[in-house]
N, C-alpha and C. Protein backbone atom coordinates (compact mmCIF):
# COMPACT_ATOMS: atom_id res chain seq x y z
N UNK A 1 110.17 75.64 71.19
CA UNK A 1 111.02 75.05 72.19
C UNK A 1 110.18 74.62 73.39
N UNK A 2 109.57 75.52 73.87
CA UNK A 2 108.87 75.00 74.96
C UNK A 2 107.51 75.15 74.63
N UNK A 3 106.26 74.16 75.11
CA UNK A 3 104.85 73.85 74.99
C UNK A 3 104.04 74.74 76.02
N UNK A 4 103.32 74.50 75.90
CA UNK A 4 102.14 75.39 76.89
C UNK A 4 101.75 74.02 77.35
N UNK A 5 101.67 74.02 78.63
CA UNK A 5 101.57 72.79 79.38
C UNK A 5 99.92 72.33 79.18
N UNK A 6 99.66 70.83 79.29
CA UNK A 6 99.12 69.61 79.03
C UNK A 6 98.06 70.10 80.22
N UNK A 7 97.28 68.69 79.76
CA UNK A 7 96.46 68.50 81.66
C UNK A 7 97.07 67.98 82.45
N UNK A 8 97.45 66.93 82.30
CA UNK A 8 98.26 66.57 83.01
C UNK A 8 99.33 67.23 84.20
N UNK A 9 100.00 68.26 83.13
CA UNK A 9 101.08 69.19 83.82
C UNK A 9 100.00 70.01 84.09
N UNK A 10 98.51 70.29 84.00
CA UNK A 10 98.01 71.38 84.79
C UNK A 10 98.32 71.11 86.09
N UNK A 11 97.65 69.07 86.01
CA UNK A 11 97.47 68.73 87.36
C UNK A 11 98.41 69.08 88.53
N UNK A 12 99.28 68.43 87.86
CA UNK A 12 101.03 68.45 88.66
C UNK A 12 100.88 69.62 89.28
N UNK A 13 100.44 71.06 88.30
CA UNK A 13 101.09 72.19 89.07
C UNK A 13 100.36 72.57 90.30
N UNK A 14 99.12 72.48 89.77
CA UNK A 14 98.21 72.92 90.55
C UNK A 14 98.36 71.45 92.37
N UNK A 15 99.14 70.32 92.24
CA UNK A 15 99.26 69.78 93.39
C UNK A 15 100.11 70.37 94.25
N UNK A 16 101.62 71.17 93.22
CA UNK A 16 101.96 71.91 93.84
C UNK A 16 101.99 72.83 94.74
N UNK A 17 101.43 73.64 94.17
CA UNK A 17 100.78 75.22 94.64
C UNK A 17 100.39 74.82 95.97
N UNK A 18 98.91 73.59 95.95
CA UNK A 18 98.17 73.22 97.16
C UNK A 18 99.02 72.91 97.90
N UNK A 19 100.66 71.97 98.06
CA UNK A 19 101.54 71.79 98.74
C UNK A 19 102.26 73.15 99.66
N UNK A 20 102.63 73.66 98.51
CA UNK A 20 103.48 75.03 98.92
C UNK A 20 102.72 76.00 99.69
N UNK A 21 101.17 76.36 99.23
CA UNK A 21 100.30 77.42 99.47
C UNK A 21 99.27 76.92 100.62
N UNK A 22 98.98 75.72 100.51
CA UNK A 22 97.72 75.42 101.27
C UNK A 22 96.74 75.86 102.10
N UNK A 23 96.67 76.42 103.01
CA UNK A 23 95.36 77.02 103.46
C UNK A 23 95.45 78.78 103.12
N UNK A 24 96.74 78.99 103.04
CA UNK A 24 97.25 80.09 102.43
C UNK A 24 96.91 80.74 100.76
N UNK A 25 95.94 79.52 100.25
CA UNK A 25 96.18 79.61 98.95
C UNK A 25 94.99 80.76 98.51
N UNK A 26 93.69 80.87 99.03
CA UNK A 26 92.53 82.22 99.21
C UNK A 26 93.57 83.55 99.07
N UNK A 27 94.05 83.61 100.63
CA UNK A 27 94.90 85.08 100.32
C UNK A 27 95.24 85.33 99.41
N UNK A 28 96.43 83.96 98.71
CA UNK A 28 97.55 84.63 97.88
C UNK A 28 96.73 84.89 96.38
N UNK A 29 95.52 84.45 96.22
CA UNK A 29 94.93 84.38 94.98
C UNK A 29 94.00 85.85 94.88
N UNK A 30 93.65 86.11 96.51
CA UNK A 30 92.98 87.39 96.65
C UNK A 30 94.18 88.41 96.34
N UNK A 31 94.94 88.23 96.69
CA UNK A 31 96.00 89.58 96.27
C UNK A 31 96.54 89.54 94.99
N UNK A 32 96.80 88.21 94.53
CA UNK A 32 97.10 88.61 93.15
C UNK A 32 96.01 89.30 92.57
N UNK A 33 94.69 89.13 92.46
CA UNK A 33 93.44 89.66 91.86
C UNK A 33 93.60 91.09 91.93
N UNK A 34 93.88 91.12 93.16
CA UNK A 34 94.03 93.23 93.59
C UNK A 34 95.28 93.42 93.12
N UNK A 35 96.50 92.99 92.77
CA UNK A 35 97.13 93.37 91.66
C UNK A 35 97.31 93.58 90.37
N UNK A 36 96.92 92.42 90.15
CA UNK A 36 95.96 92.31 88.41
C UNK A 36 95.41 94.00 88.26
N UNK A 37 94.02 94.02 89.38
CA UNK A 37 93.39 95.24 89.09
C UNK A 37 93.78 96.30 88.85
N UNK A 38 95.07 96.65 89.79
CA UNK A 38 96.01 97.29 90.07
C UNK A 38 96.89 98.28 89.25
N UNK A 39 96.99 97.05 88.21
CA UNK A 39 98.25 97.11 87.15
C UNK A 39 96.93 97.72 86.13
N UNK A 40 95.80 96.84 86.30
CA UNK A 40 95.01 97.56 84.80
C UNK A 40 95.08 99.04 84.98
N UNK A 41 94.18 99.36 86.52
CA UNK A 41 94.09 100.67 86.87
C UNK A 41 95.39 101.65 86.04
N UNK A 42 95.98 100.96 86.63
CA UNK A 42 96.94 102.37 86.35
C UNK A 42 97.38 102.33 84.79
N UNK A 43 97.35 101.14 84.08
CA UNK A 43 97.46 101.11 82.25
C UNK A 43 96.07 102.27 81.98
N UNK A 44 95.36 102.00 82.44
CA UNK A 44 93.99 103.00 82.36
C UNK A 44 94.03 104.51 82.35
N UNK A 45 94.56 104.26 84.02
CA UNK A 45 95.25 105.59 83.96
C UNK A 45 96.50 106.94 83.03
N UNK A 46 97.06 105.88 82.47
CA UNK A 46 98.27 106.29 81.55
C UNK A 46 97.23 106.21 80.61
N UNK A 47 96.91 105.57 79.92
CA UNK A 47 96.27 105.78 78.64
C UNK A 47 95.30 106.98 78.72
N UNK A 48 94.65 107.49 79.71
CA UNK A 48 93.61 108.75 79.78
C UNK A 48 94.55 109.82 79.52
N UNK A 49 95.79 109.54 80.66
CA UNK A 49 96.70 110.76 80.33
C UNK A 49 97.67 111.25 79.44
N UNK A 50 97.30 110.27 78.33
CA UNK A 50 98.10 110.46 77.35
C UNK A 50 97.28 110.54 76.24
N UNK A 51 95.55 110.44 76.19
CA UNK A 51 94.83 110.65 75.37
C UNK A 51 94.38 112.11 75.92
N UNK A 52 94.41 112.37 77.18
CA UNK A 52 94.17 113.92 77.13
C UNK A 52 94.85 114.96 76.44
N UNK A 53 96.52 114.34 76.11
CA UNK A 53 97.81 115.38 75.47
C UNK A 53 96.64 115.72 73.80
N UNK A 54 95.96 114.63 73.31
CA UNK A 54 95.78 114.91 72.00
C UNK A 54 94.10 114.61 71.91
N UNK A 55 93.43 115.75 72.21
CA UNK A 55 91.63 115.89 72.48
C UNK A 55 91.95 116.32 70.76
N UNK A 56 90.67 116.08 69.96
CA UNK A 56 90.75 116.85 69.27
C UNK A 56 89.63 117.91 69.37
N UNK A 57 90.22 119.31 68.44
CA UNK A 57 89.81 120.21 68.73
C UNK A 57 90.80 121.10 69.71
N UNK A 58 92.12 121.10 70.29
CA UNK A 58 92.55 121.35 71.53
C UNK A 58 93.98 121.56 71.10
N UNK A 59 94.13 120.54 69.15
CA UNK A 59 95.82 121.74 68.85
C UNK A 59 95.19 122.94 68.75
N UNK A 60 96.21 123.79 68.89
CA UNK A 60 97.07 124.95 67.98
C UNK A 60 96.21 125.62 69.06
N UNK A 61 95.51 125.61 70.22
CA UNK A 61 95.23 127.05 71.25
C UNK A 61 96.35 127.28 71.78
N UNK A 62 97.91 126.69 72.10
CA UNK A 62 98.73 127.50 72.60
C UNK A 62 99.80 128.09 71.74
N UNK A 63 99.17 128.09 70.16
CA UNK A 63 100.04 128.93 69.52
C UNK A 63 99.74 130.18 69.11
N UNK A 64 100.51 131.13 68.52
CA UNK A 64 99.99 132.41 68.05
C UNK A 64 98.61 132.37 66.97
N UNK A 65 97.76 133.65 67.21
CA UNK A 65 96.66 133.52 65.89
C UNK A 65 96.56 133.58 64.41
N UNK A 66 98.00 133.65 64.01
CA UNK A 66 98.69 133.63 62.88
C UNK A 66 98.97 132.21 62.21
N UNK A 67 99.59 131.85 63.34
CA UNK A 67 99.78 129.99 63.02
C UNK A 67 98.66 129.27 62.92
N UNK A 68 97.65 129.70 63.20
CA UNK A 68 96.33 128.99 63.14
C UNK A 68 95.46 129.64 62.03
N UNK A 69 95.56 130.49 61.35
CA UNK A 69 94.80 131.01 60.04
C UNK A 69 95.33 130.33 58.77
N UNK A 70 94.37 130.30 58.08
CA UNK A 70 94.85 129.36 56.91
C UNK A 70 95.91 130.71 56.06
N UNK A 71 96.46 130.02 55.23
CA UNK A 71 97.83 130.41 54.38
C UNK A 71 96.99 130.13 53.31
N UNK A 72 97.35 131.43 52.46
CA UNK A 72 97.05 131.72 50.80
C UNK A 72 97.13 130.48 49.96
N UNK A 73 96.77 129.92 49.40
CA UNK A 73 97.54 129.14 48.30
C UNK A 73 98.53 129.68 47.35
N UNK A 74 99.58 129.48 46.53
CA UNK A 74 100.42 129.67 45.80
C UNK A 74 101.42 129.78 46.40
């Protein structure tokens, strides 16, 4: 349905922006950047803390020493 825009329509947009944004346009590009970073940081962050739940080596120490010995076969 819809295209991923042309050069053309790069151009267009980007005359835009310079319209709307103009000398303003540094800042607003500097802060998006520190948001960008922002957002990785903290995907970063979640992903450490959710790879710490499962280290291996680190199941079964908060269960009894029973649950952790191997079982007979048969």
């Amino acid at each position: 349905m819809f295209n991923m825009p042309g050069g053309m329509e790069w151009l267009v947009i980007l005359i835009i922006a310079l319209l709307l944004f103009g000398s303003r346009l540094p800042s607003v590009m500097r802060n998006l950047g520190r948001s960008v970073n922002e957002f990785k940081k903290g995907l970063h962050e979640s992903a450490e803390e959710v790879g710490t739940d499962d280290k291996p080596g680190q199941e079964g120490k908060d269960r009894d020493p029973e649950s952790r010995s191997p079982r007979p076969a048969g």
